[in-house]
PDB file of N, CA and C in Angstrom:
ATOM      1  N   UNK A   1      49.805 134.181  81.954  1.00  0.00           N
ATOM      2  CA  UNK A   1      50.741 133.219  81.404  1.00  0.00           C
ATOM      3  C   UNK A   1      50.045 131.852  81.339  1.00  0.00           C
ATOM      4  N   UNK A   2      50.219 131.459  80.403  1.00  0.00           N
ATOM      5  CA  UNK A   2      49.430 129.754  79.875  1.00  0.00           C
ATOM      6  C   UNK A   2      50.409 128.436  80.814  1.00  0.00           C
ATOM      7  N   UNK A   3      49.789 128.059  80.959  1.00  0.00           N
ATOM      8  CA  UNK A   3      50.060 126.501  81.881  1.00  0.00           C
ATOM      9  C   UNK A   3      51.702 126.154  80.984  1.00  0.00           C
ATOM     10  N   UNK A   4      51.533 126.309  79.533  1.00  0.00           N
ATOM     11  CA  UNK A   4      52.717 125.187  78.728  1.00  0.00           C
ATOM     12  C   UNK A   4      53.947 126.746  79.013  1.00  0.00           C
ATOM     13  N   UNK A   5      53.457 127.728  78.256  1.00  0.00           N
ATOM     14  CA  UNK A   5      54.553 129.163  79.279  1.00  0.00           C
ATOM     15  C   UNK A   5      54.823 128.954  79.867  1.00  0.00           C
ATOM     16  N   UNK A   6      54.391 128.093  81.229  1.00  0.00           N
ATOM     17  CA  UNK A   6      55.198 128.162  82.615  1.00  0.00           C
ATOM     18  C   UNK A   6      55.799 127.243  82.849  1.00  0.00           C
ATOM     19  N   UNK A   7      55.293 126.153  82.275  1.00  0.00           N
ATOM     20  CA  UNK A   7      56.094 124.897  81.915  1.00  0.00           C
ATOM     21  C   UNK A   7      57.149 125.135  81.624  1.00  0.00           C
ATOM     22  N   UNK A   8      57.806 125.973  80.313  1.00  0.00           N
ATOM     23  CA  UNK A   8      58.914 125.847  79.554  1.00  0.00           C
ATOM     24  C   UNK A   8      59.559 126.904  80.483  1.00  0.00           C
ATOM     25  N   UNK A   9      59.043 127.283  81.386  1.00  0.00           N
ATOM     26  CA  UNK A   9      60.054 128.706  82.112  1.00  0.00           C
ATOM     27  C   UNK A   9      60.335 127.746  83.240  1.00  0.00           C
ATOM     28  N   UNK A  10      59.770 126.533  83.784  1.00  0.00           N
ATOM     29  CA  UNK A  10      60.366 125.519  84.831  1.00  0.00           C
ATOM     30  C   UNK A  10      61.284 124.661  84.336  1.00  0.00           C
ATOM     31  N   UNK A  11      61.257 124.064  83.004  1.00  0.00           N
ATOM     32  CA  UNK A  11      61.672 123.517  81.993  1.00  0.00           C
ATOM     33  C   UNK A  11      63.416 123.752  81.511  1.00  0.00           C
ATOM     34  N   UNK A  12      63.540 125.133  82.116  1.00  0.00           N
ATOM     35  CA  UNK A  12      64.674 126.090  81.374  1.00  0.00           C
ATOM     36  C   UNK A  12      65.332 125.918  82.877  1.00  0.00           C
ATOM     37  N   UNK A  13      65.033 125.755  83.880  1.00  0.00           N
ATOM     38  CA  UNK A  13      65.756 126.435  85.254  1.00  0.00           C
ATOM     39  C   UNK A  13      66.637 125.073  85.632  1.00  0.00           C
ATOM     40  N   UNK A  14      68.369 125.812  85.958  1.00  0.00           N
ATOM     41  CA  UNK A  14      69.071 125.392  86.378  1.00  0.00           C
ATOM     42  C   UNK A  14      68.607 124.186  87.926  1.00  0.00           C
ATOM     43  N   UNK A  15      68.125 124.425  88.548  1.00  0.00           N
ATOM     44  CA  UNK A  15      67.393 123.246  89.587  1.00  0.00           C
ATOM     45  C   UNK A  15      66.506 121.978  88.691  1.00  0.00           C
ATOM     46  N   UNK A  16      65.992 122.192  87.805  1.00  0.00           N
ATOM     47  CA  UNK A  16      65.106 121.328  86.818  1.00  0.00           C
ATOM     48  C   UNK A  16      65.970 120.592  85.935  1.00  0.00           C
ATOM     49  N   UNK A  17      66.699 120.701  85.238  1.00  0.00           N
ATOM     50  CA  UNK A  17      67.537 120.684  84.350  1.00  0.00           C
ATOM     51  C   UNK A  17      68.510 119.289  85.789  1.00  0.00           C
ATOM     52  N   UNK A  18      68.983 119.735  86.882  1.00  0.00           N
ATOM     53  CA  UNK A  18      69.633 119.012  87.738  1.00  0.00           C
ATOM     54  C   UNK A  18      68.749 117.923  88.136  1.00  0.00           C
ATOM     55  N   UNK A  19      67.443 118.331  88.217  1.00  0.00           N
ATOM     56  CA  UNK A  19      66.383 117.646  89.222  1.00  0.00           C
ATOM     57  C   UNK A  19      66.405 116.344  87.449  1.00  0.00           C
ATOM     58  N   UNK A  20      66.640 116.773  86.486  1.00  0.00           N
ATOM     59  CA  UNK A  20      66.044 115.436  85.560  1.00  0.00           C
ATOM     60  C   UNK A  20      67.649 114.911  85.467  1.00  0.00           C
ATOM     61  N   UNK A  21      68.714 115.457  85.372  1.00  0.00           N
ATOM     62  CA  UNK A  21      69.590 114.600  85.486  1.00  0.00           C
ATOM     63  C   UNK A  21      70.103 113.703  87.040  1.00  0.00           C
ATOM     64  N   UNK A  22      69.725 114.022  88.033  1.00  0.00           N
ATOM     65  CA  UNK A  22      69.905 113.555  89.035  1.00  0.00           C
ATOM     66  C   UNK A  22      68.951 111.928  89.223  1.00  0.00           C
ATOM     67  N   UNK A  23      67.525 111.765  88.516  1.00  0.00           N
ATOM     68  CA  UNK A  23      66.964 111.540  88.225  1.00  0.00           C
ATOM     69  C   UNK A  23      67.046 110.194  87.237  1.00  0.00           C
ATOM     70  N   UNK A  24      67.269 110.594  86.189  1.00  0.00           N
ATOM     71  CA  UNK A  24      68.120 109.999  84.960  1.00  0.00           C
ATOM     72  C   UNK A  24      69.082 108.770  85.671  1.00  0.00           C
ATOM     73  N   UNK A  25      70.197 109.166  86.349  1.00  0.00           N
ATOM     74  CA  UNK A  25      71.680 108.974  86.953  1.00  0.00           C
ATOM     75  C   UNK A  25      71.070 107.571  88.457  1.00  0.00           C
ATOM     76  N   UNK A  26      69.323 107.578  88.810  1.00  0.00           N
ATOM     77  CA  UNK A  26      69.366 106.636  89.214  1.00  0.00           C
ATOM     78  C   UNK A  26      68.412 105.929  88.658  1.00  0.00           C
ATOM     79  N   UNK A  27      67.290 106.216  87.750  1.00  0.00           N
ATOM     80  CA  UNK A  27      66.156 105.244  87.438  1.00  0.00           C
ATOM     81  C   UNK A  27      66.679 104.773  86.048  1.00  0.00           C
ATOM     82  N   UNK A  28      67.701 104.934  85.541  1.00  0.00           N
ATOM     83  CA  UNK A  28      68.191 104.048  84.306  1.00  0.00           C
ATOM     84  C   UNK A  28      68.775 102.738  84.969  1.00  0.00           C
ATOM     85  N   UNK A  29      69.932 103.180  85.979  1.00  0.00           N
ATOM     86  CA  UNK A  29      70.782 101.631  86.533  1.00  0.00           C
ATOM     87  C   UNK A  29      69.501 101.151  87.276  1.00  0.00           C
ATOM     88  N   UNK A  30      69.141 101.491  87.640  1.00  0.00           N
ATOM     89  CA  UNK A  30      67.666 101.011  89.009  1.00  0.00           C
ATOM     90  C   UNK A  30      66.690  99.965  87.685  1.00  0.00           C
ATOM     91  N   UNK A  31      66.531 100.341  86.966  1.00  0.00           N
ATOM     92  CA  UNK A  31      65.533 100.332  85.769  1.00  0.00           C
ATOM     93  C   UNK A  31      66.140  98.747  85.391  1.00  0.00           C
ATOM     94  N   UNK A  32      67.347  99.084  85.046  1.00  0.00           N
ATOM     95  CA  UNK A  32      68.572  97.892  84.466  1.00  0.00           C
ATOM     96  C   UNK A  32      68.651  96.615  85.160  1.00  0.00           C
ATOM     97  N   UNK A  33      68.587  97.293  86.567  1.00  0.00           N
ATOM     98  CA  UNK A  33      68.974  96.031  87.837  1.00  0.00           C
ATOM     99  C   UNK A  33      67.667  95.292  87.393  1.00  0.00           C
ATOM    100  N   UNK A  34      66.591  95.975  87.762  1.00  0.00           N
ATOM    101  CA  UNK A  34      64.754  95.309  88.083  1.00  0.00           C
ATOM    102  C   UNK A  34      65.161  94.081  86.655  1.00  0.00           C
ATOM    103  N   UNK A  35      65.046  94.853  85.517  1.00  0.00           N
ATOM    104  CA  UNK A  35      64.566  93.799  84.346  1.00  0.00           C
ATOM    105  C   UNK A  35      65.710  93.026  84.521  1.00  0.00           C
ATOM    106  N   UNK A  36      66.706  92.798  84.943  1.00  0.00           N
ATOM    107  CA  UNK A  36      67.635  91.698  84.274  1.00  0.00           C
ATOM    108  C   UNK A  36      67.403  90.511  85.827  1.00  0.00           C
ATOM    109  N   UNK A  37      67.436  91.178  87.165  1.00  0.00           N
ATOM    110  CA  UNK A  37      67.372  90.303  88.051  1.00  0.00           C
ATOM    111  C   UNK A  37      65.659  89.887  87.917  1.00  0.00           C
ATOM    112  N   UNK A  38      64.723  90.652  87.240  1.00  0.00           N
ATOM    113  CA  UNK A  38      63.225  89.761  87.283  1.00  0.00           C
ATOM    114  C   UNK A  38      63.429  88.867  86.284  1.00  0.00           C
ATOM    115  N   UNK A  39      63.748  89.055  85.394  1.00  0.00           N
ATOM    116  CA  UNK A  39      64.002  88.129  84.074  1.00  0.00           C
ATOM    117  C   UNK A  39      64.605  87.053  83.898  1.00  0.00           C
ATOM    118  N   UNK A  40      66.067  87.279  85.353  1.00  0.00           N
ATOM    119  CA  UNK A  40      66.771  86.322  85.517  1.00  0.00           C
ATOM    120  C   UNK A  40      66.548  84.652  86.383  1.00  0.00           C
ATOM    121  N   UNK A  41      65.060  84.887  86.891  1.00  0.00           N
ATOM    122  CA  UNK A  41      64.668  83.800  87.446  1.00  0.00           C
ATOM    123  C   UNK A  41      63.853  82.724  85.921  1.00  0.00           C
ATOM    124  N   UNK A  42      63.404  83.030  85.364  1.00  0.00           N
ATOM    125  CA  UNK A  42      62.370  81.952  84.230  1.00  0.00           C
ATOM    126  C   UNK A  42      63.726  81.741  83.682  1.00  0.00           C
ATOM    127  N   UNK A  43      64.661  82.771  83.158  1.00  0.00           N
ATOM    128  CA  UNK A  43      65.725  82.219  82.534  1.00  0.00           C
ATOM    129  C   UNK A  43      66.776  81.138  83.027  1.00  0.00           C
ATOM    130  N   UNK A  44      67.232  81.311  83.966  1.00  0.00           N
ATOM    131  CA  UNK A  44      67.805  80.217  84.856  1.00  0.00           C
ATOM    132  C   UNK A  44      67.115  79.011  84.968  1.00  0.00           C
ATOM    133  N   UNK A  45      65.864  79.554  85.443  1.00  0.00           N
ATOM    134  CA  UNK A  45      65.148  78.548  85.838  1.00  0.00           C
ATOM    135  C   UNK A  45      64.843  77.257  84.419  1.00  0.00           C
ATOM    136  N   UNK A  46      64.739  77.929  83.240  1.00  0.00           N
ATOM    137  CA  UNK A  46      63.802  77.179  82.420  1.00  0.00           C
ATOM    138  C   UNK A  46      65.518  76.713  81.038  1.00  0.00           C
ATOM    139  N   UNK A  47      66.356  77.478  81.507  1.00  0.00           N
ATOM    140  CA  UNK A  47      67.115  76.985  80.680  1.00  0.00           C
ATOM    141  C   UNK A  47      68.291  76.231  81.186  1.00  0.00           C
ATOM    142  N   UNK A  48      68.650  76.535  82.601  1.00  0.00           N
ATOM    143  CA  UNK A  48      69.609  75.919  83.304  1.00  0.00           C
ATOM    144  C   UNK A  48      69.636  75.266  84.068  1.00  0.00           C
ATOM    145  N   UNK A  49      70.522  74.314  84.579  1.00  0.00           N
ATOM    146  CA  UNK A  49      70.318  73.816  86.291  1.00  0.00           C
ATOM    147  C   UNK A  49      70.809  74.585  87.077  1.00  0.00           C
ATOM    148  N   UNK A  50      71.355  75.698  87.148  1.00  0.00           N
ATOM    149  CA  UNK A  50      72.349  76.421  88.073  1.00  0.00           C
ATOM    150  C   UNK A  50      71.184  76.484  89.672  1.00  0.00           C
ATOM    151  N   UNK A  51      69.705  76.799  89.421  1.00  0.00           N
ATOM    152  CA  UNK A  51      69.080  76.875  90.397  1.00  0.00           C
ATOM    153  C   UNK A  51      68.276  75.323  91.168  1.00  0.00           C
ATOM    154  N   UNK A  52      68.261  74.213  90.759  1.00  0.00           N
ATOM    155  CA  UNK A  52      68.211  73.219  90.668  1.00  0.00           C
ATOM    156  C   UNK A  52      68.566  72.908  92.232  1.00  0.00           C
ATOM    157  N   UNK A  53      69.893  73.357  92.813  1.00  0.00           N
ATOM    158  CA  UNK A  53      70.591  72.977  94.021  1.00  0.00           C
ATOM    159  C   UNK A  53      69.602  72.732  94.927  1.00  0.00           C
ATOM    160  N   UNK A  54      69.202  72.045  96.059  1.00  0.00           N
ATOM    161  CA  UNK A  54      68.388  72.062  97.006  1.00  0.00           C
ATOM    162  C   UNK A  54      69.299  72.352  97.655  1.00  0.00           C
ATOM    163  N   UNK A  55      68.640  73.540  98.910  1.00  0.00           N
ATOM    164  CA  UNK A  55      69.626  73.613 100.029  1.00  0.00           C
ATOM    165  C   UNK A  55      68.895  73.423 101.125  1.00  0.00           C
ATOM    166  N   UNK A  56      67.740  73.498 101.181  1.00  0.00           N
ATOM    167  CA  UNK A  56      67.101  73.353 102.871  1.00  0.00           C
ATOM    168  C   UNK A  56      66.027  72.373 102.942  1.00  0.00           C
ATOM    169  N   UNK A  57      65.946  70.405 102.613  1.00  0.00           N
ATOM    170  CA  UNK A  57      64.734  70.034 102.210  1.00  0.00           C
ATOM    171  C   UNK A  57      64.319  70.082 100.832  1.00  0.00           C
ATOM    172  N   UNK A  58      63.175  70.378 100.510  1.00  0.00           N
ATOM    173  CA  UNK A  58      63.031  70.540  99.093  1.00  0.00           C
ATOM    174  C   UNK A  58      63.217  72.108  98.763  1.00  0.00           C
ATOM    175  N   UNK A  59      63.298  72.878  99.748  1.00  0.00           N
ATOM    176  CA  UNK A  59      63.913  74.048  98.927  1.00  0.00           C
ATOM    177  C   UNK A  59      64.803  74.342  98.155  1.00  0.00           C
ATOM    178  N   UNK A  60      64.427  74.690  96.798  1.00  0.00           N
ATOM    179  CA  UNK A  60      65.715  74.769  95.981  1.00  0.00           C
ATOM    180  C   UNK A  60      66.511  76.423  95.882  1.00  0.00           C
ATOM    181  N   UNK A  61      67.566  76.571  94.747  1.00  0.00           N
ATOM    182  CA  UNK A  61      67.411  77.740  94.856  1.00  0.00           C
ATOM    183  C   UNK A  61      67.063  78.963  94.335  1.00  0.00           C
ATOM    184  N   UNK A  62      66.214  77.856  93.386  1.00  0.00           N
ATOM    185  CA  UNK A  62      64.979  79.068  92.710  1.00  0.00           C
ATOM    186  C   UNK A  62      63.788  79.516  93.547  1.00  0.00           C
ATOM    187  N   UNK A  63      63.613  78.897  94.412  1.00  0.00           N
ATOM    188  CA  UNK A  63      62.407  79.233  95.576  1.00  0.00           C
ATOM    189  C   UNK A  63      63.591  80.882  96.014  1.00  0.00           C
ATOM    190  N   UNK A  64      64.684  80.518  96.465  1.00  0.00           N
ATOM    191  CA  UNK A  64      64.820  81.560  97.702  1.00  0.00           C
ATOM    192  C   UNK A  64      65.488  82.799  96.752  1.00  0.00           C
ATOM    193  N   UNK A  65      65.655  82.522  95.187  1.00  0.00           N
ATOM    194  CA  UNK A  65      65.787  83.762  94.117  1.00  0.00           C
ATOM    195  C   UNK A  65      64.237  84.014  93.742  1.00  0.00           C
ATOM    196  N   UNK A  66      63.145  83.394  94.049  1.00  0.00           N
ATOM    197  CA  UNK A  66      61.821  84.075  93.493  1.00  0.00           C
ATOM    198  C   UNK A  66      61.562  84.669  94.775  1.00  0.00           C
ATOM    199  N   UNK A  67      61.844  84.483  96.094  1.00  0.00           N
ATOM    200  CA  UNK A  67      61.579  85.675  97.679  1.00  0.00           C
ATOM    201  C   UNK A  67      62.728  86.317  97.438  1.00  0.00           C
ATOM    202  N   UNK A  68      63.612  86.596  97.052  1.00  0.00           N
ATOM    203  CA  UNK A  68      64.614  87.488  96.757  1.00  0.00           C
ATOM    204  C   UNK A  68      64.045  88.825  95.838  1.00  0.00           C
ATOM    205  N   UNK A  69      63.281  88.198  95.348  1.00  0.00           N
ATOM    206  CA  UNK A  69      62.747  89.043  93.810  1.00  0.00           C
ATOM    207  C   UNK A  69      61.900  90.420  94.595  1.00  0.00           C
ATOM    208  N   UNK A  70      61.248  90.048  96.078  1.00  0.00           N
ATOM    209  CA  UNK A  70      60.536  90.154  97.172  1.00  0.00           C
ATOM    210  C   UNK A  70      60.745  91.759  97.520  1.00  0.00           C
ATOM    211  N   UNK A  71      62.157  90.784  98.153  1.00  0.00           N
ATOM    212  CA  UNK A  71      63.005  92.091  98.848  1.00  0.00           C
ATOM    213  C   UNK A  71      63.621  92.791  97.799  1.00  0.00           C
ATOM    214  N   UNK A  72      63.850  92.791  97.073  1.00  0.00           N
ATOM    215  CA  UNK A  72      64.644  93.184  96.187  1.00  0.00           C
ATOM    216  C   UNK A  72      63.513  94.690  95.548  1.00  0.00           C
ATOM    217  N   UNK A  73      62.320  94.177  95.425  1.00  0.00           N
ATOM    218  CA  UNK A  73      60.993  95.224  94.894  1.00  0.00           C
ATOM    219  C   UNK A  73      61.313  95.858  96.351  1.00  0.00           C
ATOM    220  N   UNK A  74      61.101  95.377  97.274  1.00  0.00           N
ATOM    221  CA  UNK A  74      60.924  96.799  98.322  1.00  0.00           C
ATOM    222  C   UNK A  74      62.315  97.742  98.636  1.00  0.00           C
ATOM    223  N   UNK A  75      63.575  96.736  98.748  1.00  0.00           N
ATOM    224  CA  UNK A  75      64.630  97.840  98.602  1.00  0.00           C
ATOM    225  C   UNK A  75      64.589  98.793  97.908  1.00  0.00           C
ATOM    226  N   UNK A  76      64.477  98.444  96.609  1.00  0.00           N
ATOM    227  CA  UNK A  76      64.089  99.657  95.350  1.00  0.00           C
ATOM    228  C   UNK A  76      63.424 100.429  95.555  1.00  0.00           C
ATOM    229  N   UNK A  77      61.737  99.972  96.446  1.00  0.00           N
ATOM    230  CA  UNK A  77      61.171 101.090  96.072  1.00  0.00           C
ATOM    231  C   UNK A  77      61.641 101.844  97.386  1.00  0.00           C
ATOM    232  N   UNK A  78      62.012 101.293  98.675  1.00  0.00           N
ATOM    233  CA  UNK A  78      62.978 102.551  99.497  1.00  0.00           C
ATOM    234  C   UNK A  78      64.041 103.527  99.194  1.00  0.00           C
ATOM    235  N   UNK A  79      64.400 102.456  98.410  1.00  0.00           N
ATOM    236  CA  UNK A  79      65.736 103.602  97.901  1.00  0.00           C
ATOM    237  C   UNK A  79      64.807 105.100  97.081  1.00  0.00           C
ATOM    238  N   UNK A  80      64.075 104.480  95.791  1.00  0.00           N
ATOM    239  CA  UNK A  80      63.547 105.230  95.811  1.00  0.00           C
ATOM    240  C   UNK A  80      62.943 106.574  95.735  1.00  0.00           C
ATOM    241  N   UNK A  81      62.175 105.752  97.260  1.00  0.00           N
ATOM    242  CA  UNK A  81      61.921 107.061  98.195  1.00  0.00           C
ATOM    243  C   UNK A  81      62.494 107.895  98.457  1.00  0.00           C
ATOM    244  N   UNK A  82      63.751 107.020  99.294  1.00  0.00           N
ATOM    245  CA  UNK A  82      64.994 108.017  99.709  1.00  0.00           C
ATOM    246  C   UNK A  82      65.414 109.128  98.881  1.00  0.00           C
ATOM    247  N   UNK A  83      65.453 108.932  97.401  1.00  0.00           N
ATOM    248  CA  UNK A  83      66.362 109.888  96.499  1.00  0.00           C
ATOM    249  C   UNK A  83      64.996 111.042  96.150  1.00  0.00           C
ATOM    250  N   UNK A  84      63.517 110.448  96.262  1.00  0.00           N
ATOM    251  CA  UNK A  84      62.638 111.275  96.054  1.00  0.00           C
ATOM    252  C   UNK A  84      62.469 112.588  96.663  1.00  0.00           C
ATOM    253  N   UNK A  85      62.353 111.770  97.890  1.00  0.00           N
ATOM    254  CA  UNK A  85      62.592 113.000  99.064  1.00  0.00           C
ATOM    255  C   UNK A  85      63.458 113.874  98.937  1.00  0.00           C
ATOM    256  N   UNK A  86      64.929 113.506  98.440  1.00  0.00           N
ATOM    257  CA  UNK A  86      65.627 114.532  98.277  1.00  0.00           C
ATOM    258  C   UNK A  86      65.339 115.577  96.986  1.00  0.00           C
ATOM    259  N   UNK A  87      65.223 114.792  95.975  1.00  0.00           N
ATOM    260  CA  UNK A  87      64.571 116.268  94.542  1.00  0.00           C
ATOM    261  C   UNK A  87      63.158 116.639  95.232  1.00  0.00           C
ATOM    262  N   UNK A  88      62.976 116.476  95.954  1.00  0.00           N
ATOM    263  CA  UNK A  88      61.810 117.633  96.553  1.00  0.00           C
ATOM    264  C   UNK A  88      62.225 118.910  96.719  1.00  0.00           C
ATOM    265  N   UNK A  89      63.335 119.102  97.095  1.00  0.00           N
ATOM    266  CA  UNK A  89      64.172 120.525  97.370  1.00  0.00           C
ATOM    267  C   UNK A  89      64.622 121.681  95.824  1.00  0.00           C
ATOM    268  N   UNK A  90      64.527 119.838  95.267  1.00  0.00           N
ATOM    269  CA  UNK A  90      65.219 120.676  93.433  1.00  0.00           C
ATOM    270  C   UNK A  90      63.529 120.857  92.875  1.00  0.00           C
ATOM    271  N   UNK A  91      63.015 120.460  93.168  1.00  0.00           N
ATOM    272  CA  UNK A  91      61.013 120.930  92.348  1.00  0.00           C
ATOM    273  C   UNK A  91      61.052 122.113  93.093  1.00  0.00           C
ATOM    274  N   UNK A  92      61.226 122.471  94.287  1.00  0.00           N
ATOM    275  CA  UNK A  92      61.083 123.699  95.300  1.00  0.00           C
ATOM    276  C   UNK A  92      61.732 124.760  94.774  1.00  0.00           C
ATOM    277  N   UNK A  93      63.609 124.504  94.335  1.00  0.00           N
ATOM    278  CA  UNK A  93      64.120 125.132  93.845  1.00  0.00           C
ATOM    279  C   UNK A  93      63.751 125.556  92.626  1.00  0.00           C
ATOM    280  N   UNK A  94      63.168 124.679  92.030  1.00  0.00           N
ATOM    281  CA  UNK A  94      62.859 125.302  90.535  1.00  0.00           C
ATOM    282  C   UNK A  94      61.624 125.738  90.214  1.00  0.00           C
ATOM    283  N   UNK A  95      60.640 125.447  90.862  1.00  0.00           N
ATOM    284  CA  UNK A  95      59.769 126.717  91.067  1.00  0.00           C
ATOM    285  C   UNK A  95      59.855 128.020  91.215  1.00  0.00           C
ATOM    286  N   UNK A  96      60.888 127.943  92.572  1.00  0.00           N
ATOM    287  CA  UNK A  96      61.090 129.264  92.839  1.00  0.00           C
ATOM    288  C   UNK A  96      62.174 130.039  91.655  1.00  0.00           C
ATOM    289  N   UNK A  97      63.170 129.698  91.032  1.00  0.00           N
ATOM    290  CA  UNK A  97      63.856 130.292  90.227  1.00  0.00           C
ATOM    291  C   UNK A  97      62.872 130.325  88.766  1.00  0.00           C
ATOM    292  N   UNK A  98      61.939 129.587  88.404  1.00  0.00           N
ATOM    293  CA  UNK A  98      61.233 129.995  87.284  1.00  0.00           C
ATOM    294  C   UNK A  98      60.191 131.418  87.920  1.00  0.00           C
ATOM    295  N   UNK A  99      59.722 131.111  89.411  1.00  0.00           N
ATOM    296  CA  UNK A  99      58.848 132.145  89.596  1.00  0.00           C
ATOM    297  C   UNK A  99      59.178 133.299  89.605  1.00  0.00           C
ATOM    298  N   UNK A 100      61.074 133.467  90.126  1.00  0.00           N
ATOM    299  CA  UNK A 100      62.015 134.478  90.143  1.00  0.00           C
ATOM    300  C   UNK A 100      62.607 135.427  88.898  1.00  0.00           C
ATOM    301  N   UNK A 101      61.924 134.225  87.818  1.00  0.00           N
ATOM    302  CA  UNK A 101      62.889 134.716  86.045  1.00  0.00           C
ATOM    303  C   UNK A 101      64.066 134.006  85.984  1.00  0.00           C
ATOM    304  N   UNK A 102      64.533 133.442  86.832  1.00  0.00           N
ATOM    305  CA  UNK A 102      66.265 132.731  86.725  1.00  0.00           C
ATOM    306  C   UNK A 102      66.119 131.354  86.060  1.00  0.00           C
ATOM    307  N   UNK A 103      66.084 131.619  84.507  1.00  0.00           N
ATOM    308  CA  UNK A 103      66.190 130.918  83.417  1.00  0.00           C
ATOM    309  C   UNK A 103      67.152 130.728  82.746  1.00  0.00           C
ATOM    310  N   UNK A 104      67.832 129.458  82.443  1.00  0.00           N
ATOM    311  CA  UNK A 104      69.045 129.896  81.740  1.00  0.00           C
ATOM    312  C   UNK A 104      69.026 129.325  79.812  1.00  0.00           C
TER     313      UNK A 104
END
């Protein structure tokens, strides 16, 4: 059996099929959040005063939305993780049901 054969027989299996919509269901909103909250600092920043406020000294509060930007990359990429780890079970599963024939 050819590499793209086995492809389309992993391709077809009920675990795969879940594993890309499960998938889908978080790296679109995840995807959504990143560009609008990275985007949302030059924009504020360069068109508004809303970030302007000083709150601590000369810290304003575009300083503590560009370290926000910070945490915000590592939450994501924990989360992630977190959901990665779990479709590990659905790649497992769908191996095994393409290796089984359980194609639908």
């Amino acid at each position: 059996m050819s590499r793209e054969e086995e492809w389309v027989r992993v391709e077809r299996t009920q675990a795969f099929k879940e594993l890309m919509k499960q998938k889908k269901a978080f790296i679109v909103p995840a995807m959504i959040f990143f560009v609008i909250f990275y985007f949302g600092l030059p924009v504020l920043t360069g068109f508004t005063t809303l970030l302007d406020v000083q709150v601590v000294g000369s810290i304003s509060l575009a300083y503590l939305y560009a370290f926000a930007q910070f945490a915000m990359t590592w939450i994501l990429m924990h989360l992630y993780l977190s959901r990665a780890n779990r479709w590990d079970e659905l790649v497992d599963r769908a191996r095994r049901q393409a290796a089984e024939g359980e194609v639908s």
